[in-house]
Protein backbone atom coordinates (compact mmCIF):
# COMPACT_ATOMS: atom_id res chain seq x y z
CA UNK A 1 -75.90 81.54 82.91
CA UNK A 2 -79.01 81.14 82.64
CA UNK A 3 -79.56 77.55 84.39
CA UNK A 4 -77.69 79.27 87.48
CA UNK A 5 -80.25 82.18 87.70
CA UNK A 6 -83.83 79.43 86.50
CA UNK A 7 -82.48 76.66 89.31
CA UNK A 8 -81.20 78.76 92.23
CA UNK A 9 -83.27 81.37 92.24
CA UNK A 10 -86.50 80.92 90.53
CA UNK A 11 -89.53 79.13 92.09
CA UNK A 12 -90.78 75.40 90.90
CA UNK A 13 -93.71 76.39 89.06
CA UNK A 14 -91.64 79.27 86.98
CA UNK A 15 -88.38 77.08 87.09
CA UNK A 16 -90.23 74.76 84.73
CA UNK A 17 -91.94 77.05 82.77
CA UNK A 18 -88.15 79.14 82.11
CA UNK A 19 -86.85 75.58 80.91
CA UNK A 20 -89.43 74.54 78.97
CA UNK A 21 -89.37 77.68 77.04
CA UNK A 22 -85.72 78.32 76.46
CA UNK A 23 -85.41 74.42 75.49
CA UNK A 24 -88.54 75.28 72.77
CA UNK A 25 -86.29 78.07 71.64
CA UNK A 26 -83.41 76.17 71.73
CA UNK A 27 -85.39 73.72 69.46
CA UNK A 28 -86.64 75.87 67.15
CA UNK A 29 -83.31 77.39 66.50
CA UNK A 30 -82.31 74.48 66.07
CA UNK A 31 -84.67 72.99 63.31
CA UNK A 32 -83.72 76.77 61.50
CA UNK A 33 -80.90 75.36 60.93
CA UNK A 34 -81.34 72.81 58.91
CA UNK A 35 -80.36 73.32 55.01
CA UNK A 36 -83.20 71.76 53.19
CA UNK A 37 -85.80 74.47 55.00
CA UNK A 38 -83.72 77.14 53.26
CA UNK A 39 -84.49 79.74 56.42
CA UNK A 40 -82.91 83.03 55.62
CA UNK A 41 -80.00 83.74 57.15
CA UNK A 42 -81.71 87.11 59.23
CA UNK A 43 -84.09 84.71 60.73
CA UNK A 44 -81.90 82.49 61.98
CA UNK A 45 -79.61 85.17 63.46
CA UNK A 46 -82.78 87.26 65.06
CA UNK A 47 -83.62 83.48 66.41
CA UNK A 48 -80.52 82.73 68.19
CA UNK A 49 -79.81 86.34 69.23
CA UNK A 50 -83.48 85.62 71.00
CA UNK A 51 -82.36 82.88 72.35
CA UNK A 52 -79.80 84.13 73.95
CA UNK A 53 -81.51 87.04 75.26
CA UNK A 54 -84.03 85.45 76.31
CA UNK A 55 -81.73 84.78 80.20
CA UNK A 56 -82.40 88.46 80.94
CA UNK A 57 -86.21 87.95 81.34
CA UNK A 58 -85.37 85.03 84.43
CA UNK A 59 -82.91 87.47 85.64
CA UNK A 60 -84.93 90.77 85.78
CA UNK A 61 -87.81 88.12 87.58
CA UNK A 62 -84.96 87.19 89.49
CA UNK A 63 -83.99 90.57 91.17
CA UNK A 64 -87.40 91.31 91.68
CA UNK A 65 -88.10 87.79 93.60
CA UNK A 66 -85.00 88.70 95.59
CA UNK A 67 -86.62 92.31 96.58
CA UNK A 68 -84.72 94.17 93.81
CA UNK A 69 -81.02 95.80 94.22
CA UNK A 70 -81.02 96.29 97.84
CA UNK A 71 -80.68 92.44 98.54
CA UNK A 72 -77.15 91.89 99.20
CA UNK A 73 -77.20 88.94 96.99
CA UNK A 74 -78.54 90.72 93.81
CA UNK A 75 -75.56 93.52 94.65
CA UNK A 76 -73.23 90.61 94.13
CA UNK A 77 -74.83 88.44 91.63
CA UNK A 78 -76.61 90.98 89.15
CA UNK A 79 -73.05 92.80 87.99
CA UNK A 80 -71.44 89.12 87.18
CA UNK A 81 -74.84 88.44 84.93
CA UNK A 82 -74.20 91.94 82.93
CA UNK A 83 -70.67 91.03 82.55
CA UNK A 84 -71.48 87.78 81.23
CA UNK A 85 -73.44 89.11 78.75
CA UNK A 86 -71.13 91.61 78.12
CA UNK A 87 -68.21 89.26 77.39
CA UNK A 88 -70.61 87.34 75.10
CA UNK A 89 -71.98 90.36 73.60
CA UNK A 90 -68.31 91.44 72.73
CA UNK A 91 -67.39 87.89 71.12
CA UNK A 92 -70.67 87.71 69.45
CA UNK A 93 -69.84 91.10 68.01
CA UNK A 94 -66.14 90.24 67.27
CA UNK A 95 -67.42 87.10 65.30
CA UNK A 96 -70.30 89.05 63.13
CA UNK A 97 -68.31 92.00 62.10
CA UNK A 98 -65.30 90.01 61.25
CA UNK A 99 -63.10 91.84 63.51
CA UNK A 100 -59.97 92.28 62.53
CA UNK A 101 -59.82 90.48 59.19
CA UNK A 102 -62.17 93.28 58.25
CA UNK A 103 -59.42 95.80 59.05
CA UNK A 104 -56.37 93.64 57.89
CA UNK A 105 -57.70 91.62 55.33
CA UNK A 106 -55.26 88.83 54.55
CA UNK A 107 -53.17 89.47 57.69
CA UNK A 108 -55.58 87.91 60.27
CA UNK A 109 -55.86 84.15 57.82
CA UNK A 110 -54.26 81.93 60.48
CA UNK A 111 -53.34 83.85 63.44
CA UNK A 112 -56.01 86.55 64.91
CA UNK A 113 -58.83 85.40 63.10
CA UNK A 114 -62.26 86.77 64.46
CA UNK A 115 -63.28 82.90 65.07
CA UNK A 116 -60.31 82.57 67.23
CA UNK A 117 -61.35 85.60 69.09
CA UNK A 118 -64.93 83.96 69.68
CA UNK A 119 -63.14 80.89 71.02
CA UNK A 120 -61.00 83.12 73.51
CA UNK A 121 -63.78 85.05 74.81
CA UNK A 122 -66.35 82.39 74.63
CA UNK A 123 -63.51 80.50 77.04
CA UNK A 124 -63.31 83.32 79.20
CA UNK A 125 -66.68 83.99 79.62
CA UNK A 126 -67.28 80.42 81.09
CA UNK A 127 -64.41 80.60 83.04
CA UNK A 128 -65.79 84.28 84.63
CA UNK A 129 -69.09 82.40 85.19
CA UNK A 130 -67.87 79.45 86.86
CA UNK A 131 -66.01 81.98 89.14
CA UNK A 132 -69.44 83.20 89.63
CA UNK A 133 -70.82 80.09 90.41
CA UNK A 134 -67.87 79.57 93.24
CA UNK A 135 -68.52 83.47 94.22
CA UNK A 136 -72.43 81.78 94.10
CA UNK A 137 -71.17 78.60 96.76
CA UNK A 138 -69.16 80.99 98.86
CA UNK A 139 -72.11 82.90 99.49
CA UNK A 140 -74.46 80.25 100.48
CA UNK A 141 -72.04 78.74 102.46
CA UNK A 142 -72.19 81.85 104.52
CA UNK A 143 -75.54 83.25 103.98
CA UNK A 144 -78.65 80.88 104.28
CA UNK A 145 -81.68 81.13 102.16
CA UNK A 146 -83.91 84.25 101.56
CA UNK A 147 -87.42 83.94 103.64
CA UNK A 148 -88.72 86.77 102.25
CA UNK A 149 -89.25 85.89 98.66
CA UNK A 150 -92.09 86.98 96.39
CA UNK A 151 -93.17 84.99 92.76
CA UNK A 152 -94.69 88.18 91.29
């Protein structure tokens, strides 16, 4: 999600600054990980919950580049971003809160699981986004490029 919004929509300058960043998150999140630094288990979580926020800041820059919600594009484009988080939101939340082992406990061991909910969703949500991304070639197809773009 967010390499669609940082390449196709972004200028060069911010394009590289939006990937440098999120790959320095990406790193650091990584490193967290790692068992011998004994990281608590909150900062790891408020690190990769970050780093997965972090698309919204290229995609509010992104609607405003466009020329906010009246461009056709970000009328199209802007709902399938909130339902992308949304779906990832919900599996995220699914996975965390043990859902629903938590309200079956021993029922949900092989079949049901809240992992195997994560895994569903996390499949759907990058099948809805690659839908996007054909919804995305569609439109260019049709449409050319914006002229009227702004950086800030």
């Amino acid at each position: 999600m967010f390499f669609f919004i940082v390449c196709f929509g972004i200028y060069i300058e911010l394009k590289t600054f939006y990937m440098i960043s999120v790959t320095l998150i990406f790193a650091l999140a990584m490193v967290l990980q790692i068992p011998r630094l004994q990281v608590p288990y909150l900062v790891k979580m408020c690190v990769f919950i970050g780093w997965a926020a972090y698309g919204v800041l290229p995609t509010l820059h992104w609607t405003y580049v466009m020329g906010g919600f009246d461009n056709p594009m970000v009328q199209i484009f802007f709902p399938r971003v909130i339902g992308m988080y949304v779906i990832s939101g919900t599996a995220f939340a699914i996975y965390a809160f043990k859902i629903p082992e938590r309200w079956f406990p021993g029922k949900m061991d092989y079949i049901g699981h809240s992992h195997q909910w994560w895994h569903i969703l996390v499949l759907g949500a990058l099948y809805y986004w690659h839908n996007s991304a054909m919804i995305y070639v569609q439109y260019r197809m049709n449409h050319g490029c914006a002229n009227t773009m702004r950086i800030f």
